[in-house]
PDB file of N, CA and C in Angstrom:
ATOM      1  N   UNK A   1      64.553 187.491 214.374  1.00  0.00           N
ATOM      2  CA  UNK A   1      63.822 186.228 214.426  1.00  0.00           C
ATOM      3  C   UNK A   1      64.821 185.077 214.446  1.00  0.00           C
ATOM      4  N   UNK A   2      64.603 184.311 215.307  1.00  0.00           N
ATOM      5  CA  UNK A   2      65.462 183.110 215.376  1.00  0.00           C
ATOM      6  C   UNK A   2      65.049 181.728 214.389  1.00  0.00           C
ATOM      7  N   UNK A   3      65.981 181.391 214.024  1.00  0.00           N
ATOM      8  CA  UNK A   3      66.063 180.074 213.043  1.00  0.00           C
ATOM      9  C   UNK A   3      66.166 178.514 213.928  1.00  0.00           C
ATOM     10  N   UNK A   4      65.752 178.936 215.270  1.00  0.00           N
ATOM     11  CA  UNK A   4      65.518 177.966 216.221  1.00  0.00           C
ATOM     12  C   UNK A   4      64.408 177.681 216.301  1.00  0.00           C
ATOM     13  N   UNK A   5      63.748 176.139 215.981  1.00  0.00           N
ATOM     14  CA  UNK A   5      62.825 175.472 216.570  1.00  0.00           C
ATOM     15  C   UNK A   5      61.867 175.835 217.798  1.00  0.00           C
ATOM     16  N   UNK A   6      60.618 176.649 217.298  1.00  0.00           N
ATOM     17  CA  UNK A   6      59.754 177.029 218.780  1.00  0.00           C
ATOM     18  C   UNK A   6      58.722 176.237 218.829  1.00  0.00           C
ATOM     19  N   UNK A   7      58.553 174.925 218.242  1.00  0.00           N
ATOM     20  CA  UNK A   7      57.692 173.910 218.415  1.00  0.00           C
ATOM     21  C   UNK A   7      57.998 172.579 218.212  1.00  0.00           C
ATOM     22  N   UNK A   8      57.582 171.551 218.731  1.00  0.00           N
ATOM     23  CA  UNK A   8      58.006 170.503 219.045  1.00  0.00           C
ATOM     24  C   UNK A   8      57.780 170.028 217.751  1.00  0.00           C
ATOM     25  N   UNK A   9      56.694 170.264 216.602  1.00  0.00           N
ATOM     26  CA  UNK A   9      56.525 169.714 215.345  1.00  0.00           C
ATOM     27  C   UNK A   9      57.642 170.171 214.708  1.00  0.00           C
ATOM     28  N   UNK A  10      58.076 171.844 215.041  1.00  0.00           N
ATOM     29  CA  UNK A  10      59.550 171.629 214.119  1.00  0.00           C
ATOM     30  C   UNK A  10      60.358 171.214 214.684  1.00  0.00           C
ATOM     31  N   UNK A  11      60.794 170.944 215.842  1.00  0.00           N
ATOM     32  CA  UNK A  11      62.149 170.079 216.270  1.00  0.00           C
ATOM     33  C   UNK A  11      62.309 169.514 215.870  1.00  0.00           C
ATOM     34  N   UNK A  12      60.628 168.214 215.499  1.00  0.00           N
ATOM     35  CA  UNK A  12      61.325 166.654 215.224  1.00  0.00           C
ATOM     36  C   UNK A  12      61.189 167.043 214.077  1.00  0.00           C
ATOM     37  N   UNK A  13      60.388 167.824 212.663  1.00  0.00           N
ATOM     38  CA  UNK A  13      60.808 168.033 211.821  1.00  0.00           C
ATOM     39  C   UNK A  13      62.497 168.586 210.956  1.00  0.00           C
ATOM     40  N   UNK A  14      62.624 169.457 212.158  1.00  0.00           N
ATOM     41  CA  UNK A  14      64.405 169.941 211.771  1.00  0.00           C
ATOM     42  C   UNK A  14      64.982 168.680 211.771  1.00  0.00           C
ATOM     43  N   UNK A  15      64.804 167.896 212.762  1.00  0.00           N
ATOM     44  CA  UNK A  15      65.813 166.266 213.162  1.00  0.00           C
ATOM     45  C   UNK A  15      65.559 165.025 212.380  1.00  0.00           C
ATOM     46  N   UNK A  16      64.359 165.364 211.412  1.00  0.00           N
ATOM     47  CA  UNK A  16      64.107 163.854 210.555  1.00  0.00           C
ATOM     48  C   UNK A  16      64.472 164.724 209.077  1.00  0.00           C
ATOM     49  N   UNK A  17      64.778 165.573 209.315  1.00  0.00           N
ATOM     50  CA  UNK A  17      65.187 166.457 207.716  1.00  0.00           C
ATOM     51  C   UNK A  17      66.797 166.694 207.602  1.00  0.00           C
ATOM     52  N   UNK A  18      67.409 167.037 209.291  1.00  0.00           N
ATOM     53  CA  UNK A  18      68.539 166.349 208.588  1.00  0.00           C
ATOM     54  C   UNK A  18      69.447 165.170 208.793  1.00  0.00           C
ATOM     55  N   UNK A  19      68.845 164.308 209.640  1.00  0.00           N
ATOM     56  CA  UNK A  19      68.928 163.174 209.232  1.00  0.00           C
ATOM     57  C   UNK A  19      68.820 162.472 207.933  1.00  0.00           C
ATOM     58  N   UNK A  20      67.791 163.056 207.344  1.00  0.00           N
ATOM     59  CA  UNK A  20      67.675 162.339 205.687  1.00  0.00           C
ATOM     60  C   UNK A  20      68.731 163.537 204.871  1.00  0.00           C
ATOM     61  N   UNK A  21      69.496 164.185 205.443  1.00  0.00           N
ATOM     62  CA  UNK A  21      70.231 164.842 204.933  1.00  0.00           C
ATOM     63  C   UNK A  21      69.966 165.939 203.676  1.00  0.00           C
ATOM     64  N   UNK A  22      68.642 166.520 204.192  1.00  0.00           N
ATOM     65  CA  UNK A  22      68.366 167.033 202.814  1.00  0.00           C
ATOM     66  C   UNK A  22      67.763 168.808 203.169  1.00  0.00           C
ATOM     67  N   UNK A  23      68.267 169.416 202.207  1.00  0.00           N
ATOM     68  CA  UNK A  23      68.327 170.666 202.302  1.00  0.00           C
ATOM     69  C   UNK A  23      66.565 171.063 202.601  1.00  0.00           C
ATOM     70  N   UNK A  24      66.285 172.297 202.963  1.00  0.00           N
ATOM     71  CA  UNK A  24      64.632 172.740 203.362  1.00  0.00           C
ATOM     72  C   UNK A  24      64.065 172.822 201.633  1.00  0.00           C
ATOM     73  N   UNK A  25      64.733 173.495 201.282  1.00  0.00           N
ATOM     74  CA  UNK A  25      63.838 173.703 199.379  1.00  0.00           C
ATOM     75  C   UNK A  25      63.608 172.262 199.228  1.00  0.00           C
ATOM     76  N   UNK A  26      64.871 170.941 199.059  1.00  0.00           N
ATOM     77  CA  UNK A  26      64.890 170.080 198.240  1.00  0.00           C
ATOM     78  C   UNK A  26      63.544 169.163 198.965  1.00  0.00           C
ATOM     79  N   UNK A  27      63.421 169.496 200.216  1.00  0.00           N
ATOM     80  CA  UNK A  27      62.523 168.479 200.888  1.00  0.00           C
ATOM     81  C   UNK A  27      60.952 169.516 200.298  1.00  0.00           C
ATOM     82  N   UNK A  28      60.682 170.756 200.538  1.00  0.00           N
ATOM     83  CA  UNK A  28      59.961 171.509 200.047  1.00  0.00           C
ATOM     84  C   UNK A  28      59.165 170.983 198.681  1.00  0.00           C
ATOM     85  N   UNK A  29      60.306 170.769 197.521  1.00  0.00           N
ATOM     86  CA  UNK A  29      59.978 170.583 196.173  1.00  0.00           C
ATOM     87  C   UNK A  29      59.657 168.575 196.446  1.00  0.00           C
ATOM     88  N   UNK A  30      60.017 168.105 197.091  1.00  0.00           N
ATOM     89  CA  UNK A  30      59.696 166.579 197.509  1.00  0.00           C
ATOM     90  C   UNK A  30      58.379 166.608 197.717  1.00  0.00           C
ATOM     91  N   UNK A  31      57.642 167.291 198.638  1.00  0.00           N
ATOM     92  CA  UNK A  31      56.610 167.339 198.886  1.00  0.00           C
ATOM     93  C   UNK A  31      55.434 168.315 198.152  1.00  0.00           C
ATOM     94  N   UNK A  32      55.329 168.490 197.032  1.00  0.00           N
ATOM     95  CA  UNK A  32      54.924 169.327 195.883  1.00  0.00           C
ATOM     96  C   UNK A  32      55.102 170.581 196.352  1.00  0.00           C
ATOM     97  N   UNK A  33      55.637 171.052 197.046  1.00  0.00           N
ATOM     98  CA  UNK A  33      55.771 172.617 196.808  1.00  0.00           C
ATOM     99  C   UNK A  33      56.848 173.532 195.770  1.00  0.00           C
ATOM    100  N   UNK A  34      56.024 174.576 195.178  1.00  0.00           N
ATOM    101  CA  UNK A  34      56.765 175.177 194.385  1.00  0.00           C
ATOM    102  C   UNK A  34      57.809 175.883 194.663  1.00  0.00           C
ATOM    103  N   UNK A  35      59.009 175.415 193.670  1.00  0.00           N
ATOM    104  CA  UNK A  35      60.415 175.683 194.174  1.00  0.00           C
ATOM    105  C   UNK A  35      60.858 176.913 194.660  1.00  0.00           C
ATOM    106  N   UNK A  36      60.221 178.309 194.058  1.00  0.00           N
ATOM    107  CA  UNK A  36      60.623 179.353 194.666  1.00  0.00           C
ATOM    108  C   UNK A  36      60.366 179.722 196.148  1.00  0.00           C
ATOM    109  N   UNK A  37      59.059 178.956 196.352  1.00  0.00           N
ATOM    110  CA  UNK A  37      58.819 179.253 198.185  1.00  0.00           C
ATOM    111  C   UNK A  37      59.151 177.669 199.203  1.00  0.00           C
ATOM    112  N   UNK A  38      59.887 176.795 198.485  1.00  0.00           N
ATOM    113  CA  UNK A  38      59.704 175.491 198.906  1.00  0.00           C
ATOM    114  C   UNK A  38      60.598 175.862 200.482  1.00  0.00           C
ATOM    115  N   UNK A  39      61.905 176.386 200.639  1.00  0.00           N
ATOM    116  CA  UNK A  39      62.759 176.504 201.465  1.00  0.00           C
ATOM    117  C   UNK A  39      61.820 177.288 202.561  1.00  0.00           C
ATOM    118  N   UNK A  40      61.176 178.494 202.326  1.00  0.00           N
ATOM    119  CA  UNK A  40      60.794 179.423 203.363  1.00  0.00           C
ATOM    120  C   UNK A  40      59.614 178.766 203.986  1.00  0.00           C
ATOM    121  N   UNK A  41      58.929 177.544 203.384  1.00  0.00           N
ATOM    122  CA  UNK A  41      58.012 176.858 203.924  1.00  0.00           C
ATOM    123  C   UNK A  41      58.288 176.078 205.039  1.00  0.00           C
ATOM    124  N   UNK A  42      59.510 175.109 204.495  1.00  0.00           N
ATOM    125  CA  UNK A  42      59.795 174.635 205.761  1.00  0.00           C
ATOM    126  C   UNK A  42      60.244 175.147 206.506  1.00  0.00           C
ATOM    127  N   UNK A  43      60.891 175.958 206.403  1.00  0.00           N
ATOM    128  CA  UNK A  43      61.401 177.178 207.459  1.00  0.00           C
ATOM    129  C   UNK A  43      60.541 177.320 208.433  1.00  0.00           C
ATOM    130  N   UNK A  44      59.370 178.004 207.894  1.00  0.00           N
ATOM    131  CA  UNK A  44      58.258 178.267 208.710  1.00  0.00           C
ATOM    132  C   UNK A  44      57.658 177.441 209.467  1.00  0.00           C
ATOM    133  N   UNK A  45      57.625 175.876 208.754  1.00  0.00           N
ATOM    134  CA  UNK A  45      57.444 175.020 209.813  1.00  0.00           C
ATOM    135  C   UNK A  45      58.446 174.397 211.286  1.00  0.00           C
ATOM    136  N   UNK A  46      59.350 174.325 211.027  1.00  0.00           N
ATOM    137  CA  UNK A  46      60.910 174.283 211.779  1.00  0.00           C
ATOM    138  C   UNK A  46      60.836 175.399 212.496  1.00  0.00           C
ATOM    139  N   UNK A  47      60.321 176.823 212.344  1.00  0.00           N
ATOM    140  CA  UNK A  47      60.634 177.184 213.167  1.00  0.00           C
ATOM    141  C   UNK A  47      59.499 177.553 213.859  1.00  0.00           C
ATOM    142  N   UNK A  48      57.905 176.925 213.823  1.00  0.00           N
ATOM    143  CA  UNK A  48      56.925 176.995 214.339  1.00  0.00           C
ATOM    144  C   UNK A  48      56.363 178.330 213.756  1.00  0.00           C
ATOM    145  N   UNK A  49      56.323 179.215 212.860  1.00  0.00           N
ATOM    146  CA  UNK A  49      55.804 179.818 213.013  1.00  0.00           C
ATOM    147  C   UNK A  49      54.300 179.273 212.167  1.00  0.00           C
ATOM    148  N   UNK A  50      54.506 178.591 211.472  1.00  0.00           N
ATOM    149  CA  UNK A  50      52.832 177.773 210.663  1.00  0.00           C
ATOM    150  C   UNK A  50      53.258 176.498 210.931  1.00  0.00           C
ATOM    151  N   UNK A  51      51.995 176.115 211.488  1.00  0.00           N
ATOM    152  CA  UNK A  51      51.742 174.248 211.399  1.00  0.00           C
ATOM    153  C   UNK A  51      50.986 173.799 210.601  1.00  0.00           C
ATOM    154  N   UNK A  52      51.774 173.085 209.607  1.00  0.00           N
ATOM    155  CA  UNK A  52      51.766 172.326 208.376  1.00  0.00           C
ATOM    156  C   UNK A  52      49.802 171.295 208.881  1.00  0.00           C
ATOM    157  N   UNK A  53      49.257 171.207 207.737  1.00  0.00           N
ATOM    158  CA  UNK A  53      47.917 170.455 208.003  1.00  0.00           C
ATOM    159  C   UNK A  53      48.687 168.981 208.368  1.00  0.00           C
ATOM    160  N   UNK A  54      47.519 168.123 208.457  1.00  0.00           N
ATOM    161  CA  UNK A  54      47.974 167.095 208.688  1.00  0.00           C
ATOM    162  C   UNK A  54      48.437 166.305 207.626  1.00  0.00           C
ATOM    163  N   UNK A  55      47.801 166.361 207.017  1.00  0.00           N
ATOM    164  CA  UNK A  55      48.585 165.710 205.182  1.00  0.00           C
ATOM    165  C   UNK A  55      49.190 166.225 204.931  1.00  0.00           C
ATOM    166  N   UNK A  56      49.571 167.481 205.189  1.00  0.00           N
ATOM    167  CA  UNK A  56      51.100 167.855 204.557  1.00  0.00           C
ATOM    168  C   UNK A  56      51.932 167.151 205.756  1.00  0.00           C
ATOM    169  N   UNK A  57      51.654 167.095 206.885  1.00  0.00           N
ATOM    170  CA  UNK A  57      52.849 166.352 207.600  1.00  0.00           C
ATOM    171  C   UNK A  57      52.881 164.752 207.512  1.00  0.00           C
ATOM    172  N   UNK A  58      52.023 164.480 206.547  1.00  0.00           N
ATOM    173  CA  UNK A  58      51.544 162.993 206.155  1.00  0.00           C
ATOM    174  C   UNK A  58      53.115 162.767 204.814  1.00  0.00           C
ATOM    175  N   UNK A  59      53.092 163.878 204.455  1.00  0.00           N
ATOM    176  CA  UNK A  59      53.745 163.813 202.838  1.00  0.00           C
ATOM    177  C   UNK A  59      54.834 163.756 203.511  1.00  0.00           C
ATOM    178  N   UNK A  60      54.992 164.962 204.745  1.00  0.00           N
ATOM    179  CA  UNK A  60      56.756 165.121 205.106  1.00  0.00           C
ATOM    180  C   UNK A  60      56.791 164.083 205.660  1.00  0.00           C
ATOM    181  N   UNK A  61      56.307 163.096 206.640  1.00  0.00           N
ATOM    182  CA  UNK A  61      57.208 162.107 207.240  1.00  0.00           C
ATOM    183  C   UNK A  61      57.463 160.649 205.697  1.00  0.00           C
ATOM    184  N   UNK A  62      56.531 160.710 205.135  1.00  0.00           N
ATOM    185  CA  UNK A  62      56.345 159.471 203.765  1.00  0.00           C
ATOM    186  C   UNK A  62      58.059 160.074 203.257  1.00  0.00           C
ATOM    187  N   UNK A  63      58.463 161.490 202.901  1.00  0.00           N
ATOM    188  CA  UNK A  63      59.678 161.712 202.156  1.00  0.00           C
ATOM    189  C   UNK A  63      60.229 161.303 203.005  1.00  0.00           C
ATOM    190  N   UNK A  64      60.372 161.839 204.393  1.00  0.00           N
ATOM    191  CA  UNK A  64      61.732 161.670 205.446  1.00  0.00           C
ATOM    192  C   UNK A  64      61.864 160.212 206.065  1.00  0.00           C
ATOM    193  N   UNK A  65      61.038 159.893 205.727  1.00  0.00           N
ATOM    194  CA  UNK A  65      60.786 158.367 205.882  1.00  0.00           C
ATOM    195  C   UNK A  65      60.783 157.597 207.597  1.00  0.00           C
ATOM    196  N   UNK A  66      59.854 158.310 207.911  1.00  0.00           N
ATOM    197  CA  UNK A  66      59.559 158.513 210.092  1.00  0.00           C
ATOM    198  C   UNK A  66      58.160 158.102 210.013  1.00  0.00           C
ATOM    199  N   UNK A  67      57.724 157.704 211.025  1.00  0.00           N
ATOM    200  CA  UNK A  67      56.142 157.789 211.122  1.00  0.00           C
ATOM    201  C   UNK A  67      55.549 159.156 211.345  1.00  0.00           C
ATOM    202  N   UNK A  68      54.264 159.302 210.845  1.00  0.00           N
ATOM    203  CA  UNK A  68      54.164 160.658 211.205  1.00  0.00           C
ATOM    204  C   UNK A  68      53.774 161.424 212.617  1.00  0.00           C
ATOM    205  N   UNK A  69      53.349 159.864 213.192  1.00  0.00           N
ATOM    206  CA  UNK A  69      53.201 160.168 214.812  1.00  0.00           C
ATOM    207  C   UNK A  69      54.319 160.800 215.429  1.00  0.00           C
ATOM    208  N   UNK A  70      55.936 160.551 214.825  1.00  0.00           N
ATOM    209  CA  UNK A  70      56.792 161.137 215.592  1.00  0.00           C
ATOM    210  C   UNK A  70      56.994 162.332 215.471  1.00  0.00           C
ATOM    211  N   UNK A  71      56.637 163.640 214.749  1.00  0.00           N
ATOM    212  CA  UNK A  71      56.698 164.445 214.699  1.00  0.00           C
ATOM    213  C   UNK A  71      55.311 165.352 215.892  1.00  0.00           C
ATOM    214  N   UNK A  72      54.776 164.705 216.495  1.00  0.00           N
ATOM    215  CA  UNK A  72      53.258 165.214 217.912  1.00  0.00           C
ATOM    216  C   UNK A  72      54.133 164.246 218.653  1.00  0.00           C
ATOM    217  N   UNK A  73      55.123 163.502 218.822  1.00  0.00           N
ATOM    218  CA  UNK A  73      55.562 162.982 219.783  1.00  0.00           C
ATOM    219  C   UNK A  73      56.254 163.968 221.498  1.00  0.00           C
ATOM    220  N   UNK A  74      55.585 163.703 222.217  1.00  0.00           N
ATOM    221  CA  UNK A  74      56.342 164.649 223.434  1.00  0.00           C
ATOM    222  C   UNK A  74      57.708 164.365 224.191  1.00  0.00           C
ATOM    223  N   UNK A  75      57.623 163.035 223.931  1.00  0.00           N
ATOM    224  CA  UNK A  75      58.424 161.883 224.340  1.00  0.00           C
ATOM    225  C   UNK A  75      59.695 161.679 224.000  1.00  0.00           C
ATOM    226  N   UNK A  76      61.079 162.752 224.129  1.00  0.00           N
ATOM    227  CA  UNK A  76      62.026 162.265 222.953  1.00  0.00           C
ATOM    228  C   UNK A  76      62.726 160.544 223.034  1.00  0.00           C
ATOM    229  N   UNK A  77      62.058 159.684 224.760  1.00  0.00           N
ATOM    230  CA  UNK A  77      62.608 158.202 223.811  1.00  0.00           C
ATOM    231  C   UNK A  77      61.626 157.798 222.879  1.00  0.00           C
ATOM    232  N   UNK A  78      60.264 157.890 223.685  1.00  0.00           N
ATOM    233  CA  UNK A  78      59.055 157.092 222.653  1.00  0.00           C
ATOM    234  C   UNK A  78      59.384 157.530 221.856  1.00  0.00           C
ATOM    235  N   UNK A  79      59.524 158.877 221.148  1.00  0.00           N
ATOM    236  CA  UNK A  79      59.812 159.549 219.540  1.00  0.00           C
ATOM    237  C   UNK A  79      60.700 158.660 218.470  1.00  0.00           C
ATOM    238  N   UNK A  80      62.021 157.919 219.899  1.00  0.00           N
ATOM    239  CA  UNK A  80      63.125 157.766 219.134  1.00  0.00           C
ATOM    240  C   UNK A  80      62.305 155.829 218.913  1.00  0.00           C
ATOM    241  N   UNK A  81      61.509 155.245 220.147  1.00  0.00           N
ATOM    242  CA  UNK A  81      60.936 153.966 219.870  1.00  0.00           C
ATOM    243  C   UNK A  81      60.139 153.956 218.677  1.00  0.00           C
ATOM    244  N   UNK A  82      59.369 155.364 218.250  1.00  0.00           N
ATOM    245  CA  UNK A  82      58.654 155.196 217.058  1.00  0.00           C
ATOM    246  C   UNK A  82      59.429 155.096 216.037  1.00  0.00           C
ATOM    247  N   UNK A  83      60.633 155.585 215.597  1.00  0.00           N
ATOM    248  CA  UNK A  83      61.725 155.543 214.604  1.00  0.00           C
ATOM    249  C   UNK A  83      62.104 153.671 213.825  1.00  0.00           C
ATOM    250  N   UNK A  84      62.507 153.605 215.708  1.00  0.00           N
ATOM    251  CA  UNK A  84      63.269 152.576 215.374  1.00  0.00           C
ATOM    252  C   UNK A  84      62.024 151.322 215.325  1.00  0.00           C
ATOM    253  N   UNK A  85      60.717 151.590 215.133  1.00  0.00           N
ATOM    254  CA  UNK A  85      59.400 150.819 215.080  1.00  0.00           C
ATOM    255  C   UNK A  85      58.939 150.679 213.231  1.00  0.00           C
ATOM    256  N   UNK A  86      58.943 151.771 212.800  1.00  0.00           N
ATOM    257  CA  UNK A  86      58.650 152.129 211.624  1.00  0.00           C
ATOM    258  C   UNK A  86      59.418 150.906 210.529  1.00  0.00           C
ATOM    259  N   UNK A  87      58.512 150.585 209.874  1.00  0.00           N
ATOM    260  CA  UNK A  87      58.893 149.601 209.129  1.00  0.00           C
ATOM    261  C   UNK A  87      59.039 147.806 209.741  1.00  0.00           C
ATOM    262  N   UNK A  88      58.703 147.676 211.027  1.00  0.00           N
ATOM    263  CA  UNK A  88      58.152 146.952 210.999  1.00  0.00           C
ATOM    264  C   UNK A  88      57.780 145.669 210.496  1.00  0.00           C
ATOM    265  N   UNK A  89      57.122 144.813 210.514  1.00  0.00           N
ATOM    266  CA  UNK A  89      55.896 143.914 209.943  1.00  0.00           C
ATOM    267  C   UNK A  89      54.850 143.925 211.384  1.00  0.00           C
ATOM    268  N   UNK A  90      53.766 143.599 210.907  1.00  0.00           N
ATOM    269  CA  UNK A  90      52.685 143.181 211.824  1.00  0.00           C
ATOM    270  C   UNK A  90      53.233 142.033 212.709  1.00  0.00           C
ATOM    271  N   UNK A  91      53.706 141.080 212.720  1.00  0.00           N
ATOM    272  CA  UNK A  91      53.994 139.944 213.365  1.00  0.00           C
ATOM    273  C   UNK A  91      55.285 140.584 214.001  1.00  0.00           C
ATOM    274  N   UNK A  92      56.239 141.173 213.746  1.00  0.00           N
ATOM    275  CA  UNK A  92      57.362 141.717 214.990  1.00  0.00           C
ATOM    276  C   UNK A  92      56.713 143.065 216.107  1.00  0.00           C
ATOM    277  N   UNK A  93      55.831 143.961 215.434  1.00  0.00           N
ATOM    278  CA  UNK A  93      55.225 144.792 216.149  1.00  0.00           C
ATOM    279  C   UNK A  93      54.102 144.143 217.251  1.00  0.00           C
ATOM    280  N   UNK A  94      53.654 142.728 216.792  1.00  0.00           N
ATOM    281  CA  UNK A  94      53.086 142.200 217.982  1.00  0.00           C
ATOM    282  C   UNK A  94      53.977 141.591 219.178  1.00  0.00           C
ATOM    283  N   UNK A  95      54.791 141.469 218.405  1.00  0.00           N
ATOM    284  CA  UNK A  95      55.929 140.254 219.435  1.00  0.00           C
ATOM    285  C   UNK A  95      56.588 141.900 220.409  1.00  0.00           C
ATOM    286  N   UNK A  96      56.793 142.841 219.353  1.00  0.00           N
ATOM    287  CA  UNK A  96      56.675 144.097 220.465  1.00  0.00           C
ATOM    288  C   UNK A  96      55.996 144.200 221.381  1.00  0.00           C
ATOM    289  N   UNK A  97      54.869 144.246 221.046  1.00  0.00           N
ATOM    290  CA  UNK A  97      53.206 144.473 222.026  1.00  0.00           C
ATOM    291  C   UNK A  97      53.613 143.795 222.827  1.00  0.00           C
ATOM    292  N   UNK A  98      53.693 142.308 222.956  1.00  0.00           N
ATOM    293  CA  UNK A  98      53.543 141.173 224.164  1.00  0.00           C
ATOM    294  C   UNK A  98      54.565 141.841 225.247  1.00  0.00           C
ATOM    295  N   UNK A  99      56.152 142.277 224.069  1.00  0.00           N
ATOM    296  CA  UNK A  99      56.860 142.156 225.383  1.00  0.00           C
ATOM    297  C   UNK A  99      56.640 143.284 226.383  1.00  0.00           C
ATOM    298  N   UNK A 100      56.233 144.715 225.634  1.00  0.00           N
ATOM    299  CA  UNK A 100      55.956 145.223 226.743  1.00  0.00           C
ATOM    300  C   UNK A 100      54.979 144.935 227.557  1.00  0.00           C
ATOM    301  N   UNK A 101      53.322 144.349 227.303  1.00  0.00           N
ATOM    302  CA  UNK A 101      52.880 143.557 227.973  1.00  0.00           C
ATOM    303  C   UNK A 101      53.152 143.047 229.349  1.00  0.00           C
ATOM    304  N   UNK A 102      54.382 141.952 228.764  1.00  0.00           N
ATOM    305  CA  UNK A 102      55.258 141.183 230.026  1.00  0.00           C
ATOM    306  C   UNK A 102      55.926 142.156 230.895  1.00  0.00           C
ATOM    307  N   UNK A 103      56.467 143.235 230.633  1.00  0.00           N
ATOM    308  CA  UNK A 103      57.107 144.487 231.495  1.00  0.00           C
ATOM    309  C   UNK A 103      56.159 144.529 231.807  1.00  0.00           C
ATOM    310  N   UNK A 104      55.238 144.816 231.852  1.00  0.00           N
ATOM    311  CA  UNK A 104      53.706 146.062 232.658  1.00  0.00           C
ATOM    312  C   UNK A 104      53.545 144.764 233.437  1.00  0.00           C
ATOM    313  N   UNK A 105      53.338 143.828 233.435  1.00  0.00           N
ATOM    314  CA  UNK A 105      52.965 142.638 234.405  1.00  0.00           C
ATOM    315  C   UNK A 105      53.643 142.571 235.637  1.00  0.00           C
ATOM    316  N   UNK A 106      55.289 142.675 235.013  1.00  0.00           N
ATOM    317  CA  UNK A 106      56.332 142.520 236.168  1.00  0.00           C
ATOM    318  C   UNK A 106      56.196 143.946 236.960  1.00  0.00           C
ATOM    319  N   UNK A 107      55.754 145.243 236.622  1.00  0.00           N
ATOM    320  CA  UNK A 107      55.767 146.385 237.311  1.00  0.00           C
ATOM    321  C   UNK A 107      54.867 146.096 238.864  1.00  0.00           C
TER     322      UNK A 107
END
């Protein structure tokens, strides 16, 4: 069995986990799971073989600190626009909106 990513929920999960630099148990026990199975959980998710509900992928992006849209993202720039979107305010995410707006106009 390979320890390679066979779904796009674990890709961007493997890539926002270690980015936050944090081991599979420690993120496991972050997200209430009990420490003896915390590692083989995410495992399982990373490597597609179970997809996490949606609140549990609610909890993993809140620890890893991503939106959780980017983990169903197909898109690896949009994925990487949702990243660098996250956190935000309402008033810069509109001034976002407009400008692409103004692109789609000029197309």
């Amino acid at each position: 069995m390979s320890n390679r990513p066979q779904s796009l929920f674990g890709l961007r999960l493997r890539t926002a986990r270690e980015r936050a630099n944090l081991p599979q148990d420690r993120l496991g026990v972050m997200i209430g799971l009990d420490e003896g199975c915390s590692s083989a959980r995410i495992s399982r998710y990373e490597t597609g073989i179970h997809q996490p509900s949606f609140e549990v992928a609610e909890m993993l992006a809140k620890v890893l600190g991503v939106p959780t849209a980017y983990f169903y993202c197909a898109n690896d720039q949009i994925a990487e626009i949702l990243l660098n979107l996250d956190g935000f305010t309402k008033a810069e995410l509109v001034s976002v909106q407009n400008s692409i707006k103004r692109i789609q106009k000029k197309r």
